[in-house]
Protein backbone atom coordinates (compact mmCIF):
# COMPACT_ATOMS: atom_id res chain seq x y z
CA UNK A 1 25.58 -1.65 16.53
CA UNK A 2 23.45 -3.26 13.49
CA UNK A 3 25.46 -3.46 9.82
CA UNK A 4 25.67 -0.86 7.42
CA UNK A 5 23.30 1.33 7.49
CA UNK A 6 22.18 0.85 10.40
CA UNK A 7 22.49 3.65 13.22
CA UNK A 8 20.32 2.39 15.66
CA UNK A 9 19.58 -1.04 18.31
CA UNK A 10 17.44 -3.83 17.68
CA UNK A 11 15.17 -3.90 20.88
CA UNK A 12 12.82 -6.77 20.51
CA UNK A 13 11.72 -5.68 17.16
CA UNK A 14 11.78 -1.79 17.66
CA UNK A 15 14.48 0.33 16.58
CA UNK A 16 16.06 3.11 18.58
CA UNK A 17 17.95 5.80 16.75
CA UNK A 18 21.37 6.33 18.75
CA UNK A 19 22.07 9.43 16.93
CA UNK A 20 20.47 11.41 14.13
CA UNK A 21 20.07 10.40 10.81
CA UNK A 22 19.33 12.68 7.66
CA UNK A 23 16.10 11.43 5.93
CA UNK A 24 17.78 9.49 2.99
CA UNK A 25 19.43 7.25 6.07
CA UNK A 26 16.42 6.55 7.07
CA UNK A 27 15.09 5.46 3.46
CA UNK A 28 18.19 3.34 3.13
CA UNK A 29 17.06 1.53 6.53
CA UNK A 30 14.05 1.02 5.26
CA UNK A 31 15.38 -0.38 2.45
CA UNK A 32 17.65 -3.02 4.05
CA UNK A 33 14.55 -3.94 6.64
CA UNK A 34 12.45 -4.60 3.69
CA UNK A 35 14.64 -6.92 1.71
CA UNK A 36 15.45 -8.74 5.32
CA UNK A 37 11.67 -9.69 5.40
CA UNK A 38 12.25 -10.91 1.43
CA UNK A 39 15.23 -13.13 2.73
CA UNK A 40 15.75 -17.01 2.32
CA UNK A 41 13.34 -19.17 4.83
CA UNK A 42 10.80 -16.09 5.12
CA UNK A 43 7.04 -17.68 4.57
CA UNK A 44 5.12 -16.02 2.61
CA UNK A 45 1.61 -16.27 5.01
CA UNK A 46 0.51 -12.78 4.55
CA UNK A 47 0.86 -11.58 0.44
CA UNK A 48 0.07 -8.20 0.98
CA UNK A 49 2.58 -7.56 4.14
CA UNK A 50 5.12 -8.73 1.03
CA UNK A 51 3.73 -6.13 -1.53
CA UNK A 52 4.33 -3.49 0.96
CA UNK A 53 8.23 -4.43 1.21
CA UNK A 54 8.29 -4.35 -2.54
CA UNK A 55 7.06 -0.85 -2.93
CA UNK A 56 9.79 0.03 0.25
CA UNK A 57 11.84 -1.26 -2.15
CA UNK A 58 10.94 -0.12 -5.59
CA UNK A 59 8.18 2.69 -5.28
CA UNK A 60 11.24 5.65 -6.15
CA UNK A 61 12.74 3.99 -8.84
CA UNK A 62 13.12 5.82 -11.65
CA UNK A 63 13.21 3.00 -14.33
CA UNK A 64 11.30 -0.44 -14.36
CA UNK A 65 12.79 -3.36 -12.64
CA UNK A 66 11.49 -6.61 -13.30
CA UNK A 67 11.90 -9.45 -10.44
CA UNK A 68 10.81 -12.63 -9.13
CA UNK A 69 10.31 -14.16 -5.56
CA UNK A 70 11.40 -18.20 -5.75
CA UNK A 71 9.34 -20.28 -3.38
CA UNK A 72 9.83 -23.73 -2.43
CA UNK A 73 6.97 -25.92 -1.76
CA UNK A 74 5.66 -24.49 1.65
CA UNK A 75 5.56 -20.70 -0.19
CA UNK A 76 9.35 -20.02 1.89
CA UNK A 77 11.32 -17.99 0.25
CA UNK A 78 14.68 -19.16 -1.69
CA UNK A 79 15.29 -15.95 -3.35
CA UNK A 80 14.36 -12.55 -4.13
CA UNK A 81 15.73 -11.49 -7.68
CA UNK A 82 15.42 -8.52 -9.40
CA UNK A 83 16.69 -9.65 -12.59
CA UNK A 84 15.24 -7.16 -15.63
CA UNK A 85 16.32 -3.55 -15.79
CA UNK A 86 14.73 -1.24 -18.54
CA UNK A 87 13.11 2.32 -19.12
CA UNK A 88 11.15 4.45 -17.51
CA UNK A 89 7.92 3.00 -19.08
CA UNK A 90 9.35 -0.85 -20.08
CA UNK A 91 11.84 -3.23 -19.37
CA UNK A 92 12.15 -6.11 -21.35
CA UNK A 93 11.49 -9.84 -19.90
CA UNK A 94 12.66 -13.37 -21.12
CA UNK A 95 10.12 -15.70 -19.60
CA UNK A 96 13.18 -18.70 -20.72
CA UNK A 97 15.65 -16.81 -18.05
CA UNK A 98 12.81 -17.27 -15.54
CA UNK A 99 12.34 -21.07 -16.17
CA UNK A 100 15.87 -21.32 -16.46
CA UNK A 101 16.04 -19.56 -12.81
CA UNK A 102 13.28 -21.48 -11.43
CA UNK A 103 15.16 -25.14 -12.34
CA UNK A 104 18.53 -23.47 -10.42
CA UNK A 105 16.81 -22.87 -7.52
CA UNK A 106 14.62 -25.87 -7.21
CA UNK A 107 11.34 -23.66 -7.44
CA UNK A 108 7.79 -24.86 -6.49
CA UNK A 109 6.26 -21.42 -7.61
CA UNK A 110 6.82 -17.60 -8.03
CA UNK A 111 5.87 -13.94 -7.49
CA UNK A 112 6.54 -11.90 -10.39
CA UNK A 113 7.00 -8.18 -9.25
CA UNK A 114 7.34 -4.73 -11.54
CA UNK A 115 7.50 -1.23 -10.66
CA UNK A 116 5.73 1.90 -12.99
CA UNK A 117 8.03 4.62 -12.44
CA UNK A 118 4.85 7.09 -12.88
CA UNK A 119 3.50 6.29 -9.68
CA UNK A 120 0.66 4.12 -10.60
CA UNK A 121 -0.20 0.59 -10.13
CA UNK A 122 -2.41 -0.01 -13.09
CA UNK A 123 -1.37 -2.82 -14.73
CA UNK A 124 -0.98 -2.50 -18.67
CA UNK A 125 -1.92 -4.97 -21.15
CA UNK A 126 1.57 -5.63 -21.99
CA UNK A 127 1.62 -6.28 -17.88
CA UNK A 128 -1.33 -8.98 -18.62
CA UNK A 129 0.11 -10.37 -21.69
CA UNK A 130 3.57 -10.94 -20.31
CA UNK A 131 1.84 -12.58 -17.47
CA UNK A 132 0.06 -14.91 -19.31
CA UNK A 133 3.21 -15.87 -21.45
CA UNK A 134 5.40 -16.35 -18.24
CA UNK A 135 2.49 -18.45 -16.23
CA UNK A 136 2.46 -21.17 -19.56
CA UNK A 137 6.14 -21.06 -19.57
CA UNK A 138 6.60 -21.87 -16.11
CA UNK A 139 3.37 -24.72 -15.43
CA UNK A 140 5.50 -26.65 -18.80
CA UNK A 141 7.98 -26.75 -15.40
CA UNK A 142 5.18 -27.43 -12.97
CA UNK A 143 5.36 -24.01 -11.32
CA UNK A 144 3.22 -21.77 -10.34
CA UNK A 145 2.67 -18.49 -10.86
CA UNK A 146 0.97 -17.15 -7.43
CA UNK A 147 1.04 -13.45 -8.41
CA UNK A 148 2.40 -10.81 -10.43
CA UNK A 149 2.43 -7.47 -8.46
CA UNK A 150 2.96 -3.80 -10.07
CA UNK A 151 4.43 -1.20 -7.85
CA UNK A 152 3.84 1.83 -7.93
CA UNK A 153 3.93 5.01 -5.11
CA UNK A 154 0.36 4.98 -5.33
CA UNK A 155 0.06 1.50 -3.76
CA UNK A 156 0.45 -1.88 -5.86
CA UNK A 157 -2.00 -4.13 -7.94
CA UNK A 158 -2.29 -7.69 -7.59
CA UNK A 159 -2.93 -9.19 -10.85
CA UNK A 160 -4.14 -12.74 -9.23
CA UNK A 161 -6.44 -10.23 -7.57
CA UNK A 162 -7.76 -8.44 -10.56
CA UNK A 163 -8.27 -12.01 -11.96
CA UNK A 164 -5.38 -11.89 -14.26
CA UNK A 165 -4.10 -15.74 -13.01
């Protein structure tokens, strides 16, 4: 038996349900798989296999959270923090907590994640702006900014995509 909430056997990577689950079960398991792929010592090789645990994770969230994956050097993982909570259409974000976060954990560079509680990805111009004000704060600390992703049901956006970095 796997830990909480786990109802089912780890079988070289496939999962066999022992007994039925109701559907939220099944969203909390997806849940808990998700943030093991975000877990110390994961490498980051594939960027959008990430954004697709971070909408498991955040797409039915019915206020903004505001996070940030650590990396080290090789783009491993140290951390996965979701560390702002606001609104349904903001959350306020200290770009000084980040740096200050960044020097704890010894931080080579960073993912900056939100969620849009309506659904879509879009990033805002607040989205762009904040960016752009956490990316100068952070390179004073030589470290980079790789990505900021918004989350939304309707898929995600990349801003290092949309040639926002």
């Amino acid at each position: 038996m796997l830990p909480y909430p786990f109802k089912a056997v780890n079988n070289d990577g496939h999962y066999l349900i022992e007994k039925s689950v109701s559907a939220k079960e099944i969203l909390q398991m997806a849940n808990y798989l998700a943030k093991q792929f975000l877990k110390k010592g994961t490498n980051l090789t594939s960027p959008e296999r990430c954004f697709a645990y971070l909408q498991t994770i955040l797409q039915d969230r019915d206020h903004e959270v505001f996070g940030v994956i650590f990396l080290d050097q090789q783009h491993r993982i140290i951390c996965y923090e979701e560390l702002f909570r606001g609104t349904v259409n903001q959350a306020n974000v200290y770009p000084r907590e980040i740096a200050k976060l960044c020097i704890q954990f010894n931080a080579a560079a960073v993912i900056l994640f939100h969620n849009h509680p309506s659904g879509m990805p879009q990033p805002s111009k607040s989205d762009i702006s904040l960016t752009k004000r956490v990316k100068e704060a952070l390179t004073l600390f030589e470290v980079r900014t790789l990505d900021h992703v918004v989350i939304g049901r309707e898929g995600n956006e990349s801003l290092s995509k949309l040639g926002h970095l």
